[in-house]
Protein backbone atom coordinates (compact mmCIF):
# COMPACT_ATOMS: atom_id res chain seq x y z
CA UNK A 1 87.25 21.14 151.81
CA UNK A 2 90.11 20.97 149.04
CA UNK A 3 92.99 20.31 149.95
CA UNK A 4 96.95 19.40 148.71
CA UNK A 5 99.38 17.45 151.45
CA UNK A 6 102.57 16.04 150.17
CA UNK A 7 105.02 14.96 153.12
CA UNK A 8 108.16 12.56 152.23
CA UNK A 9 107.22 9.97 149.90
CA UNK A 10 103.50 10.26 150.59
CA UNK A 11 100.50 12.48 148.31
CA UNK A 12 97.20 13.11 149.53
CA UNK A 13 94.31 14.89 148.45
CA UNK A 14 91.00 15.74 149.89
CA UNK A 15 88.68 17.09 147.46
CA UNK A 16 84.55 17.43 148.21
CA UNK A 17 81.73 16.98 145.40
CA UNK A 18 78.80 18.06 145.63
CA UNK A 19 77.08 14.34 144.50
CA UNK A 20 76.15 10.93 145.88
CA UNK A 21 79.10 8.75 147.07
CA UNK A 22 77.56 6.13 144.47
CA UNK A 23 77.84 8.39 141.70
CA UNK A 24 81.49 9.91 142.53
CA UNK A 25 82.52 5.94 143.17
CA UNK A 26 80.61 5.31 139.75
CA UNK A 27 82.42 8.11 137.84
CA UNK A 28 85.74 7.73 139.33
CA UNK A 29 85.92 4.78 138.25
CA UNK A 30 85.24 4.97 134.58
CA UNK A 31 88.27 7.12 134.09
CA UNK A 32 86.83 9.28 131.33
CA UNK A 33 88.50 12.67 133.12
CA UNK A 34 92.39 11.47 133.62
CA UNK A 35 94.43 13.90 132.95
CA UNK A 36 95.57 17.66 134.32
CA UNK A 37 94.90 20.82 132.44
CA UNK A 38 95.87 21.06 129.01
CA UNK A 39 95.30 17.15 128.41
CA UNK A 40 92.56 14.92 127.00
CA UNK A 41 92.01 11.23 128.12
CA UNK A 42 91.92 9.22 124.55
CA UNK A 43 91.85 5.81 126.27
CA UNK A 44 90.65 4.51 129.44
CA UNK A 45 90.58 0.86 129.64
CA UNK A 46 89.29 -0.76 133.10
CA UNK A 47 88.32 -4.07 134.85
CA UNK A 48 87.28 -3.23 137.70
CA UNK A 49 87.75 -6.50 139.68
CA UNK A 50 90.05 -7.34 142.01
CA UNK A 51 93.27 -8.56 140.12
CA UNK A 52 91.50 -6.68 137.40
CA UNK A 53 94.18 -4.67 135.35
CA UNK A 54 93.60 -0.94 134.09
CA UNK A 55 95.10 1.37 131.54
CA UNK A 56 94.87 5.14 130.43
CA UNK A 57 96.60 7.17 127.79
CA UNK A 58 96.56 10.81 127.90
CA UNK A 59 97.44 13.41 124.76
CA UNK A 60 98.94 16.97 125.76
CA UNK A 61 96.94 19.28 123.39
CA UNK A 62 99.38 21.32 122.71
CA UNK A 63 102.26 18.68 121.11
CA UNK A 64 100.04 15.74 120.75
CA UNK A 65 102.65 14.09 123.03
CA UNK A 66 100.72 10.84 124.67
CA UNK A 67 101.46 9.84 128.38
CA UNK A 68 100.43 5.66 128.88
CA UNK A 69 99.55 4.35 132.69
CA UNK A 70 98.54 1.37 134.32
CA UNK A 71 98.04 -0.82 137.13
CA UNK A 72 96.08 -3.78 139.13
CA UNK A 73 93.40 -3.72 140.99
CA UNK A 74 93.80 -4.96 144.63
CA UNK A 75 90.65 -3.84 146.41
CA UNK A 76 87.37 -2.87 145.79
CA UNK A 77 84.30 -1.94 148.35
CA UNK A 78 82.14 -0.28 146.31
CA UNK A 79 80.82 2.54 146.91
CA UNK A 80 83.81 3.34 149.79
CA UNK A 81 87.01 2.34 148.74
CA UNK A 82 89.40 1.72 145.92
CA UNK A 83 93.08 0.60 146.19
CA UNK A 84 95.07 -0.17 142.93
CA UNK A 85 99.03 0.51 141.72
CA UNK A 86 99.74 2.71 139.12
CA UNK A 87 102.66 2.56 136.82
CA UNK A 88 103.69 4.82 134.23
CA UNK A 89 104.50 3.05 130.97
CA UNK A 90 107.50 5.74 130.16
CA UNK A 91 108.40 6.83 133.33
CA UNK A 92 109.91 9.66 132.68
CA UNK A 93 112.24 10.93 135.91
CA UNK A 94 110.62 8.10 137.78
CA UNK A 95 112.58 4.52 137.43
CA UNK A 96 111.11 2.07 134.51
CA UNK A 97 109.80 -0.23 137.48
CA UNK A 98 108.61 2.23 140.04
CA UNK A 99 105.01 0.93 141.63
CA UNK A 100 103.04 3.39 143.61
CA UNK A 101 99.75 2.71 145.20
CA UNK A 102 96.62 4.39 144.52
CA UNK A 103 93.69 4.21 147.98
CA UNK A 104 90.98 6.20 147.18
CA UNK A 105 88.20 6.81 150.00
CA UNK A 106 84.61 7.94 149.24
CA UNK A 107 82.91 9.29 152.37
CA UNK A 108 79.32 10.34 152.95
CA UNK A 109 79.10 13.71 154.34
CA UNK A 110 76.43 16.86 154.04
CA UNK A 111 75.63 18.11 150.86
CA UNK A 112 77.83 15.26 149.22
CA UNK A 113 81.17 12.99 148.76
CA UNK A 114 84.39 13.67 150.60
CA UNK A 115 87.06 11.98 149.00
CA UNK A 116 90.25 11.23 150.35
CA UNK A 117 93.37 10.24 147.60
CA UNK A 118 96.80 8.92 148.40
CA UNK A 119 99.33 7.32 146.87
CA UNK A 120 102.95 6.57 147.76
CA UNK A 121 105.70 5.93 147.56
CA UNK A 122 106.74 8.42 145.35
CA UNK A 123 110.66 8.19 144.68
CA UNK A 124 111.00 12.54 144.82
CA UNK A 125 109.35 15.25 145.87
CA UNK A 126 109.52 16.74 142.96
CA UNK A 127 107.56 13.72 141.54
CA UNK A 128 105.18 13.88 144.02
CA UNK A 129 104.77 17.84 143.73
CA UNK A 130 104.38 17.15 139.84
CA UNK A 131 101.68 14.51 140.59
CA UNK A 132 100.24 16.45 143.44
CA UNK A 133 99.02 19.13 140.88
CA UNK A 134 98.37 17.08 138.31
CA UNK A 135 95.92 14.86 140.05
CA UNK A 136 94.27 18.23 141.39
CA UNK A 137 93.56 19.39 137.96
CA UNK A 138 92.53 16.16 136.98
CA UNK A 139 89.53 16.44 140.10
CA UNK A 140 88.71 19.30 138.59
CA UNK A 141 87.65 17.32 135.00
CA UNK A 142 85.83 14.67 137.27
CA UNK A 143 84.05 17.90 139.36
CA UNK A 144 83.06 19.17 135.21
CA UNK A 145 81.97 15.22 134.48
CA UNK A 146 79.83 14.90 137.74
CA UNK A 147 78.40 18.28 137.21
CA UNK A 148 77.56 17.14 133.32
CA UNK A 149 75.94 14.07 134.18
């Protein structure tokens, strides 16, 4: 179960994996696999407390162009939930102080992990289109991770 739902300001993405909730919580986390197709995470930076800051930079491969990001913590349940804002340090066609947040939910289910992604507010849809496929790429480097460890 895969799937892509963008309505008004609002992104979210189901996406199963076929591993423990522990270990998708546990991988997710570490942030080794941001980025979408044609990208390669060079820095992910995270404190995974509550009020615990986090940061990522992420290099197109084909211009060397490098995309920064961060945010806060505000909730942790390991291994179920995670709830933090993410900010884009160049923002690009979003406003220089636009604050979405990120809950991501990690549910047990047969033969694996169900986990459920949303942020808002997004200030477009074409921003949230834009991040709606980028994040599902990005899955698709934390599938390759999980499969890899």
């Amino acid at each position: 179960m895969n799937e892509i739902r963008g309505v008004g300001d609002d992104l979210t993405i189901t996406r199963f994996f076929a591993h423990p909730r522990e270990r998708v919580f546990r991988v997710f986390g570490d942030g080794g696999w941001w980025g979408p197709d044609g990208f390669t995470c060079t820095e992910a930076v995270v404190d995974a407390v509550v009020g615990g800051a986090w940061r990522g930079t992420i290099r197109n491969d084909a211009d060397g162009t490098e995309y920064g990001f961060h945010g806060v913590y505000r909730e942790i349940i390991e291994p179920e939930r995670l709830v933090y804002t993410f900010i884009w340090d160049d923002p690009g066609p979003d406003t220089p102080d636009h604050v979405s947040v990120v809950t991501v939910n990690f549910a047990v289910v047969e033969g694996g992990t169900l986990m459920t992604f949303h942020q808002t507010p997004f200030i477009s849809e074409r921003s949230r289109d834009s991040h709606g496929q980028g994040w599902s790429e990005a899955f698709d480097g934390l599938e390759r991770m999980l499969d890899a460890a």
